[in-house]
Protein backbone atom coordinates (compact mmCIF):
# COMPACT_ATOMS: atom_id res chain seq x y z
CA UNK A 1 -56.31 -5.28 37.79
CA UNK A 2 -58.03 -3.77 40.81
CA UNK A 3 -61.97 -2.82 40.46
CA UNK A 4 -63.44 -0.09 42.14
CA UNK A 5 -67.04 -1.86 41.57
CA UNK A 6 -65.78 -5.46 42.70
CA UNK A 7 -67.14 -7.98 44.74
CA UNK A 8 -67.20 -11.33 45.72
CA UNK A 9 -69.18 -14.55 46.13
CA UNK A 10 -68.00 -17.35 47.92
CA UNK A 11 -69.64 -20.63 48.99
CA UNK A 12 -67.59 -23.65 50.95
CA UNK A 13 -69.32 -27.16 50.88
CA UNK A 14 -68.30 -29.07 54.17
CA UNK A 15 -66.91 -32.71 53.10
CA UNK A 16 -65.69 -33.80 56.63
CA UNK A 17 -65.04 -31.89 59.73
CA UNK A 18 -61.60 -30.84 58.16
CA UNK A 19 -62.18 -30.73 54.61
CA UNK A 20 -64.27 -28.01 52.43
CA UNK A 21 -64.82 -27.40 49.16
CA UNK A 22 -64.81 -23.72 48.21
CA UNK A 23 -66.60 -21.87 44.74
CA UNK A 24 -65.43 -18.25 44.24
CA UNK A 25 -67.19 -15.75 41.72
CA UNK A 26 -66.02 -12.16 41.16
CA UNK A 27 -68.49 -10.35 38.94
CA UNK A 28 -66.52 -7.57 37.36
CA UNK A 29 -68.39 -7.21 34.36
CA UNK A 30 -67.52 -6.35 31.33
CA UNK A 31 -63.72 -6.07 32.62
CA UNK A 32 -63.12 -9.50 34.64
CA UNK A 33 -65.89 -12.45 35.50
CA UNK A 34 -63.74 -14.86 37.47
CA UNK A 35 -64.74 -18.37 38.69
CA UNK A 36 -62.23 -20.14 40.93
CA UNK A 37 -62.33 -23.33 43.32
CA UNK A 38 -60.64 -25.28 45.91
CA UNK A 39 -59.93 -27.14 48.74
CA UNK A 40 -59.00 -26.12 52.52
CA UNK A 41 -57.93 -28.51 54.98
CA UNK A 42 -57.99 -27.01 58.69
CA UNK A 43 -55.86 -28.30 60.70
CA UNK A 44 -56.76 -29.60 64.51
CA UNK A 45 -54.77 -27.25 67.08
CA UNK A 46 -52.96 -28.91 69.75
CA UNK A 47 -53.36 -28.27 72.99
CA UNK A 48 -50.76 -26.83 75.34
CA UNK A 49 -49.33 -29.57 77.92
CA UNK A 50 -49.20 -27.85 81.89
CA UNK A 51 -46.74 -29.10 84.17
């Protein structure tokens, strides 16, 4: 289902420097209320070697 009136409300809670948890609320009322959660892991980049 795609709203035209949609939006989104997100907040992330840092655990450690690679870890969040994230809350998700779409308030589509009276068609769709949706409340979601997670967790994202960010992984470190590695750095380029020069020879």
């Amino acid at each position: 289902m795609f709203l035209w009136y949609g939006g989104e409300l997100e907040y992330r809670l840092r655990l450690s420097e690679s870890i969040n948890l994230a809350v998700s609320f779409i308030p589509g009322y009276p068609d769709l209320m949706s409340l979601s959660w997670g967790i994202s892991y960010h992984m470190p980049k590695k750095e380029k070697r020069v020879q």
